[in-house]
Every structure is written in structure tokens, then in C-alpha cells.
Protein backbone atom coordinates (compact mmCIF):
# COMPACT_ATOMS: atom_id res chain seq x y z
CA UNK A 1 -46.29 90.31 -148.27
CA UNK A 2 -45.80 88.67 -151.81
CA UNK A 3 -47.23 91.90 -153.39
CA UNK A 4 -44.20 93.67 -151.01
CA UNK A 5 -41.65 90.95 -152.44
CA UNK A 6 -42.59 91.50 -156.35
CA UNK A 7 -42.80 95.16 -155.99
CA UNK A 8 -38.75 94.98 -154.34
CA UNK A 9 -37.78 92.05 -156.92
CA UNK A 10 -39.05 94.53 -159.87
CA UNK A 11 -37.20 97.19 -159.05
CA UNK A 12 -33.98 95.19 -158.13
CA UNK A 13 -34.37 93.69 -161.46
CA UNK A 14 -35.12 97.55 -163.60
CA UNK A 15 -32.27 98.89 -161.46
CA UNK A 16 -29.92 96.38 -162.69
CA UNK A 17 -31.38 96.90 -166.66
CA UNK A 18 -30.31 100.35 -166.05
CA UNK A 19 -27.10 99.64 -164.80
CA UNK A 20 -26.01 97.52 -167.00
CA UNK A 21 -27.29 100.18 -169.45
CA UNK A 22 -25.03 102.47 -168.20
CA UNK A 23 -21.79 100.33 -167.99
CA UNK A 24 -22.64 99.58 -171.74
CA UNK A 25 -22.88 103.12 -172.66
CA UNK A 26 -19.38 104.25 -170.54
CA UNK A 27 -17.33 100.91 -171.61
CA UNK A 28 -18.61 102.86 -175.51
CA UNK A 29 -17.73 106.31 -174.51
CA UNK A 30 -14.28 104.63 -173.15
CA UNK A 31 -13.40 102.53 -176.40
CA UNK A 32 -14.43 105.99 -178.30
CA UNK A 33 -12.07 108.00 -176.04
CA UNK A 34 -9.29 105.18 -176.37
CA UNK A 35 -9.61 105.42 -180.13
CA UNK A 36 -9.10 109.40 -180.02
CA UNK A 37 -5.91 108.76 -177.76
CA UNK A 38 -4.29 106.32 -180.08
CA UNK A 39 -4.80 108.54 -183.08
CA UNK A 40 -3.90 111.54 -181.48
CA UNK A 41 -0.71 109.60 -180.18
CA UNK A 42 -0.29 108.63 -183.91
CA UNK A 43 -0.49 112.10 -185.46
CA UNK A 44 1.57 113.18 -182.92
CA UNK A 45 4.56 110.22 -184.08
CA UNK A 46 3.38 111.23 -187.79
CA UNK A 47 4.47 114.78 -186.98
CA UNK A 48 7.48 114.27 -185.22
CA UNK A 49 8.60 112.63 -188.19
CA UNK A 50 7.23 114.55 -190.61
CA UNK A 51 9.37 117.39 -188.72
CA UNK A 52 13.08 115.07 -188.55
CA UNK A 53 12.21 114.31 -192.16
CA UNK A 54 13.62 117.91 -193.76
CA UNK A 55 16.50 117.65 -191.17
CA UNK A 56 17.89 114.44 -192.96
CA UNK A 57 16.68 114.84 -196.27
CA UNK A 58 19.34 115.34 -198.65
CA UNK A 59 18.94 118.29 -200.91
CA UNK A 60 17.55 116.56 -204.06
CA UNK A 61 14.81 115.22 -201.68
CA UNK A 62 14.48 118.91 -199.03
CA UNK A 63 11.42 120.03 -201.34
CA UNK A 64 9.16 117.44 -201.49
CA UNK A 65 9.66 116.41 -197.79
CA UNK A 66 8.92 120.07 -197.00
CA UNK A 67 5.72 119.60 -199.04
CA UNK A 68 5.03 116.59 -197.37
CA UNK A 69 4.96 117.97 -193.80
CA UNK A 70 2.84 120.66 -194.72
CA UNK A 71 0.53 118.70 -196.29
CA UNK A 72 0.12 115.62 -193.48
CA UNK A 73 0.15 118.97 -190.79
CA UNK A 74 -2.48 121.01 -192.71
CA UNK A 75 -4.56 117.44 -192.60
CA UNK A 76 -4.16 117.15 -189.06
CA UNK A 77 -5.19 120.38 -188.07
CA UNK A 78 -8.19 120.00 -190.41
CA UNK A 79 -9.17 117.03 -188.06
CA UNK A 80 -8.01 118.35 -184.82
CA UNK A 81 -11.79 118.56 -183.73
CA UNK A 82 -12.22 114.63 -184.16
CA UNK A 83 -8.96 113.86 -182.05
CA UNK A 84 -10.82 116.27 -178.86
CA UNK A 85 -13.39 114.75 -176.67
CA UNK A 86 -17.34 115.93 -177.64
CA UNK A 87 -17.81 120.07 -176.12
CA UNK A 88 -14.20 120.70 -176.22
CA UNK A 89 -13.80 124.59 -177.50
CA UNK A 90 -11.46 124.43 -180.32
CA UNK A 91 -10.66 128.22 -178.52
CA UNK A 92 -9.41 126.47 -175.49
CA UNK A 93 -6.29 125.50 -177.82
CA UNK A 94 -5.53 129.53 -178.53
CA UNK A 95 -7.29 130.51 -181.68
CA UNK A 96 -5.99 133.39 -184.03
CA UNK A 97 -9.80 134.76 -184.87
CA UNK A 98 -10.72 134.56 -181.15
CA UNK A 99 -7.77 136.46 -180.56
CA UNK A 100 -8.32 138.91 -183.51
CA UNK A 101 -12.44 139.33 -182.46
CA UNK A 102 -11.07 140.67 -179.41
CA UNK A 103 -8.63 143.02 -180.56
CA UNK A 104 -11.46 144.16 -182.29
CA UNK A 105 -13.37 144.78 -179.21
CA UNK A 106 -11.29 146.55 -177.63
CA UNK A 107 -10.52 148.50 -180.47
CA UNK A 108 -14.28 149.81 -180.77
CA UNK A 109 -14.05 150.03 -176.44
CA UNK A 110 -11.16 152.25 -176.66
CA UNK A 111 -12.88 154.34 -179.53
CA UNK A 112 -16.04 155.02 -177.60
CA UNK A 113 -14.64 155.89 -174.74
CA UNK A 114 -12.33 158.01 -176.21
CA UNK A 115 -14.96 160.04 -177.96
CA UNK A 116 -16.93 160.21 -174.29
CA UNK A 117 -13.89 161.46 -172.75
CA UNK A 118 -13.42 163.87 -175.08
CA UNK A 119 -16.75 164.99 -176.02
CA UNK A 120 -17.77 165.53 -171.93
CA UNK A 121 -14.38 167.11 -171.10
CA UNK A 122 -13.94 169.68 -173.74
CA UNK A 123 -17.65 170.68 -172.96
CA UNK A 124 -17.04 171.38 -169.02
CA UNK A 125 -14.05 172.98 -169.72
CA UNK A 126 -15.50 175.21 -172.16
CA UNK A 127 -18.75 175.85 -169.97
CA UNK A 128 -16.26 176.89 -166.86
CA UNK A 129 -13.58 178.94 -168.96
CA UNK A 130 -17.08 180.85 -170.31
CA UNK A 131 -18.58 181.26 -166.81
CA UNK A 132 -15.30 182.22 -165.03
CA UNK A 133 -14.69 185.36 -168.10
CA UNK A 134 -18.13 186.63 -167.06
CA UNK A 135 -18.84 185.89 -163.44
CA UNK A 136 -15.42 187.41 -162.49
CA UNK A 137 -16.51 191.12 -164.14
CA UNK A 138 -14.49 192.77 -161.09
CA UNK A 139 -11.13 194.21 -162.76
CA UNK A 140 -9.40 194.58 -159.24
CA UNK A 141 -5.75 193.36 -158.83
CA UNK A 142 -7.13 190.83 -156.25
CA UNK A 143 -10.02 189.76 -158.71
CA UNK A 144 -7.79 189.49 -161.83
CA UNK A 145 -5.20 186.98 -159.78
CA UNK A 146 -8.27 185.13 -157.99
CA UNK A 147 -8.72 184.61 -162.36
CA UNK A 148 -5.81 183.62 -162.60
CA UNK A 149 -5.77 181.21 -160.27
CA UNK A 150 -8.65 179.60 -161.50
CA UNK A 151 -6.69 179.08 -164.83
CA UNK A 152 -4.12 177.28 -163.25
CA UNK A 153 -6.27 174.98 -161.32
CA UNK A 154 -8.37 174.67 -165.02
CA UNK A 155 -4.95 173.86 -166.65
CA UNK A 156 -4.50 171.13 -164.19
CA UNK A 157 -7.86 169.38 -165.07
CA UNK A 158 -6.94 169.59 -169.03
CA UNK A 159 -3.54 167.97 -168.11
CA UNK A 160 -5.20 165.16 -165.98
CA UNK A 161 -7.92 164.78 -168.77
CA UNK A 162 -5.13 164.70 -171.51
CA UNK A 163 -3.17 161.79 -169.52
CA UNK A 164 -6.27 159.94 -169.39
CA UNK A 165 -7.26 160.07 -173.05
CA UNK A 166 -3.24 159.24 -173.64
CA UNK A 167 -3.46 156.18 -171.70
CA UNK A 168 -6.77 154.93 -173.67
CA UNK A 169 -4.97 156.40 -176.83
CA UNK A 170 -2.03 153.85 -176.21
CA UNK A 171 -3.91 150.91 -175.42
CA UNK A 172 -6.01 151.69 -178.49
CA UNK A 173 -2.50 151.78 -180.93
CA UNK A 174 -1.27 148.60 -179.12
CA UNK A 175 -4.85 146.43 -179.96
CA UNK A 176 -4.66 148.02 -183.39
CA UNK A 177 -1.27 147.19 -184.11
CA UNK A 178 -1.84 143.08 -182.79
CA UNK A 179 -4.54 143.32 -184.98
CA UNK A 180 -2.94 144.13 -187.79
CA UNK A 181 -0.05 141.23 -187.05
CA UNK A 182 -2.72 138.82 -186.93
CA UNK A 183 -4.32 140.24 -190.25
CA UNK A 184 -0.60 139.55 -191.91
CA UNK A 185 -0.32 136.08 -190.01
CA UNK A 186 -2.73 133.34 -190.27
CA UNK A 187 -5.60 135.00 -191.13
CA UNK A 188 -4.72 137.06 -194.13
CA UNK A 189 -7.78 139.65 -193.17
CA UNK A 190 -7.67 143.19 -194.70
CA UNK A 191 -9.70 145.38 -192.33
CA UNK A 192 -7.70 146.57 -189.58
CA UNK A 193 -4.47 147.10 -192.23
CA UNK A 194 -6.93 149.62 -194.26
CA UNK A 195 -8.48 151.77 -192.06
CA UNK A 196 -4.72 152.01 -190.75
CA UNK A 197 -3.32 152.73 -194.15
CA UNK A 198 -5.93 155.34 -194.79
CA UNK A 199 -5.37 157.21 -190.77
CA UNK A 200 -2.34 156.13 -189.22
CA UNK A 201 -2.18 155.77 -185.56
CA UNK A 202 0.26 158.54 -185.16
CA UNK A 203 -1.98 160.58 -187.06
CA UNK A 204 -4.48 160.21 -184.40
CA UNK A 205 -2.15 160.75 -181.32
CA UNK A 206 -1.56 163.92 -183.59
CA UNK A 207 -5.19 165.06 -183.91
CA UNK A 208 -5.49 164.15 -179.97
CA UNK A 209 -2.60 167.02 -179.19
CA UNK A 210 -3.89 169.39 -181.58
CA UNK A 211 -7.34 169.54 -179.79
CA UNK A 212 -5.65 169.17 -176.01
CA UNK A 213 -3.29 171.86 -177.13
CA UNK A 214 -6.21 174.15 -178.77
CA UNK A 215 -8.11 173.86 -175.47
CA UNK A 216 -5.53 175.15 -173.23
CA UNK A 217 -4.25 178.00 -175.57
CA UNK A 218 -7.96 179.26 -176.30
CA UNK A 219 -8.46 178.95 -172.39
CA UNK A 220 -4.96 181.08 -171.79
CA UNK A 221 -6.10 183.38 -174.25
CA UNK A 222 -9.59 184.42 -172.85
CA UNK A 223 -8.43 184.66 -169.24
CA UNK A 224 -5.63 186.73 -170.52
CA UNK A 225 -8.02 189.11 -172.41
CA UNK A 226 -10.33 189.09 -169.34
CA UNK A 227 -7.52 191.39 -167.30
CA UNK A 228 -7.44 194.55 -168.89
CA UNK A 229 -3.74 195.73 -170.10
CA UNK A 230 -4.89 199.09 -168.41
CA UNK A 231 -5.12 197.81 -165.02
CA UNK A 232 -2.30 194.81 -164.92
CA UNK A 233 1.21 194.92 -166.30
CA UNK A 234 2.30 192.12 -168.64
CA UNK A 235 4.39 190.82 -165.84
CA UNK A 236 2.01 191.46 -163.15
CA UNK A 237 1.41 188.16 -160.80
CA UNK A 238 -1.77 187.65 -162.37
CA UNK A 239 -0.36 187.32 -165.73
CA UNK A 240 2.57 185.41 -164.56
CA UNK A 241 0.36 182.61 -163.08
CA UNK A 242 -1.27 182.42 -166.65
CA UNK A 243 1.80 182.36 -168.09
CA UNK A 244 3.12 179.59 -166.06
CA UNK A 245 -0.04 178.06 -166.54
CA UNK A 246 0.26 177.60 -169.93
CA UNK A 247 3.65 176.82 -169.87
CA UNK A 248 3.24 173.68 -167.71
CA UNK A 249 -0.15 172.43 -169.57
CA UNK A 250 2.17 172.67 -173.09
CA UNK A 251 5.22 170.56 -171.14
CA UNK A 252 2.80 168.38 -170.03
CA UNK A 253 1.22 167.83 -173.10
CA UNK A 254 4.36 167.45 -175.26
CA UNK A 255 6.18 165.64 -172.01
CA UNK A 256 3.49 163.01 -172.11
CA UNK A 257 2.92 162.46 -175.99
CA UNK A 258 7.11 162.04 -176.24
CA UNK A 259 7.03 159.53 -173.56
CA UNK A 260 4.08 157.71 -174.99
CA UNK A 261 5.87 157.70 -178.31
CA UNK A 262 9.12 156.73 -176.44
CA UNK A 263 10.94 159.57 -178.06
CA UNK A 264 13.49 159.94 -174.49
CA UNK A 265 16.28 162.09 -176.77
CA UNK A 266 13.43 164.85 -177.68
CA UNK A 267 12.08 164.33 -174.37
CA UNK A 268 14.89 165.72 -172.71
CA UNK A 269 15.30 168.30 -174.80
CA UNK A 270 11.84 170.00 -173.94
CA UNK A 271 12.95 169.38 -170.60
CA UNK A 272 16.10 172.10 -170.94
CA UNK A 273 13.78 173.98 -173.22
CA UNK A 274 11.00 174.18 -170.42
CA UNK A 275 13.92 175.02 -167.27
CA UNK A 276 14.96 177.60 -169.81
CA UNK A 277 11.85 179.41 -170.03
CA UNK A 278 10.63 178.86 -166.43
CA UNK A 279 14.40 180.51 -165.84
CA UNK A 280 14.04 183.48 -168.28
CA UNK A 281 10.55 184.26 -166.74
CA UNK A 282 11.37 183.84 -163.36
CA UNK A 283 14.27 186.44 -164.13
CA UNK A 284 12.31 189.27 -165.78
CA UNK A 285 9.63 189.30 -162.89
């Protein structure tokens, strides 16, 4: 029984060491926090001071009170890590870099997937428009509009592929262009501003038609040469449908690209221009 009694009284007696360990160590980690509060309360009076001080100051006295405050608030933000309690991100407080790392990202995201959308579309497109010209030999009025057809529903996948590589193409010029504010802000980086000064964004909203538009012409143009003139009119329905065809995949492509560039007084424009043609062809079938 006494061995039962020690054995307790030891371990009431290590359990209280410990305790009073621990209230030792928090009444330390409180006085440290305390500490942080009062001179974060402080730097916060020194600013508001610093910041009535120009307000008052008469104009003999503006400059060096500027200088002042920009000195005492460039010192406090040099210590702003002391005033936080310990594992506090500074990042949690909105950091410029942070903010400029993942512009970045999504800069080289956009890129990628840009070049994926691209490189995998233009080659199925291509494979089909190839297949179609020799797989549809026949040259019989109901072979040459199935053709035709098949254009129009190819024309439709190069639009839907085209508004897809717009949208990444716009969120790509909006990252690059926050980028670049941050760059002229508080960073006073170079990178983003150089590549831009040396291939403007609209440049590559430019190169982006050129290769949509390419695409849909070259595809017009092969199914067109795939129905002999001998055998179809130039205003048969077969020819009409590729006409129309490429008519809608050129409004869509210029349609989108205006609206993406916000150009509304062109953009309706194109849209008289593209009634007008639709009318005029329309009239001479």
C-alpha cells in the first residue's frame, strides 16, 4: 500500500512540475504577444500621425514631413514581421510578388494550353478535311452536297475550337497585362514589360486569326476543288453550302475577335456587311 501511495504522490507531484511548466511558458508567450500588441498599437498612432502631419504642415515645413512619413512607414513595414505572431504568412496580408508569381502561372498555363489546343485541333482538322477529299471520290450531285455538308459541320468545329482558344487567349492578355501593372508598381520587375514590348498581345490575338482564318479558307478551298466545275454549277446547292460555310466561319471569326477586343462600332458593321452578303447570295441562287 505505501509503494501504491508513493507511486500516486510522485506523479501528483511531476504532474504539477509540468504544469506549472506550462503556465510559465503561456504567461511568456502572453507577455510576448502583449508586447507585439502595444507596439503594433503604437506604430499604428505613429502612422496616423505621421499621415495628419502633411495635412497641417505649412508649406515651408510640407517636404520634410512628407519625408518623414515615408521614412517612419518604410521602417514599419521593414518590421511588420516582428509586430505578427510566430508562423504568420507575411502573404496572408496580400503580397505584390505572391500576386505577380501567380500571374506568372497562369501566364505559362494559358500558353501551354494554348499551344495543345492548337497543335491537336489544327491536326484533326487537317487529317478529316484530307480523308473527306479522298474517301468521297464519287462526283454525283448527291455525293458532292453529302461533301458539302461535311464542310459545314467541319466549319462548325473550327468556330467552336476558335472560341475556345479566344477565351484562353483573353484570360492570357488579362494575367499579362496585371503583370505588367505590378512590374510598374511596387516591384519595379522588367520581365513581363519586355517580352510584351518585343510581341504585343494584340499581335498574338493577330497571329491566332491568321491561322483560324488559314484553316477554314484552305478547308473551303479543297472541298471546293473536290466538286468538279464540269459536273456542279458555281451556284449549285453544293457550292452554296460551302459558300455559306465559309461565310459564317469568317463572321464568326471576325464577330468573336471584335467582341473580344470590344471594338462594338466595327462589330456592327460586319454585321450589315455579313446580312449583305448572305442577301446578295441568297438572291442570285
Amino acid at each position: 500500500m505505501s509503494t501504491d501511495r508513493d507511486n500516486a504522490l510522485n506523479l501528483l507531484l511531476a504532474s504539477h512540475d509540468t504544469l506549472g511548466r506550462a503556465a510559465v511558458i503561456a504567461r511568456r508567450s502572453a507577455d510576448e504577444l502583449g508586447a507585439k500588441v502595444t507596439a503594433a498599437e503604437r506604430a499604428l498612432t505613429d502612422l496616423e500621425d505621421a499621415a495628419t502631419a502633411p495635412k497641417n504642415a505649412p508649406d515651408a515645413q510640407l517636404a520634410p514631413a512628407i519625408e518623414q512619413a515615408v521614412t517612419l512607414t518604410t521602417g514599419i513595414m521593414k518590421n511588420i514581421e516582428t509586430l505578427l505572431p510566430a508562423g504568420t504568412p507575411v502573404s496572408s496580408l496580400g503580397s505584390p510578388l505572391d500576386e505577380w508569381k501567380e500571374c506568372r502561372n497562369t501566364i505559362d498555363r494559358c500558353d501551354k494550353l494554348l499551344v495543345d489546343i492548337r497543335k491537336t485541333g489544327f491536326g484533326f482538322i487537317t487529317a478529316v478535311v484530307g480523308a473527306a477529299t479522298f474517301v468521297f471520290s464519287v462526283t454525283t450531285h448527291s455525293a458532292n452536297l453529302t461533301k458539302s455538308w461535311l464542310l459545314c459541320m467541319l466549319v462548325i468545329l473550327i468556330i467552336v475550337l476558335y472560341a475556345i482558344d479566344l477565351a484562353h487567349q483573353t484570360w492570357l492578355n488579362q494575367a499579362v497585362e496585371r503583370a505588367k501593372t505590378l512590374e510598374r508598381g511596387p516591384l519595379q520587375f522588367q520581365l513581363t514589360q519586355n517580352i510584351a514590348r518585343e510581341f504585343a498581345a494584340s499581335q498574338s490575338i493577330s497571329l491566332g486569326v491568321a491561322l483560324y482564318v488559314l484553316l477554314l479558307v484552305s478547308a473551303c478551298i479543297i472541298f471546293q476543288v473536290s466538286i468538279p466545275l464540269s459536273e456542279e454549277s458555281p451556284f449549285s446547292a453544293a457550292r452554296v453550302n460551302i459558300y455559306g460555310a465559309l461565310a459564317t466561319g469568317l463572321f464568326a471569326i471576325g464577330g468573336g475577335t471584335l467582341i473580344a477586343v470590344k471594338r462594338w462600332s466595327i462589330l456592327w458593321g460586319f454585321v450589315v456587311l455579313f446580312a449583305l452578303a448572305c442577301f446578295i447570295i441568297v438572291r442570285i441562287v
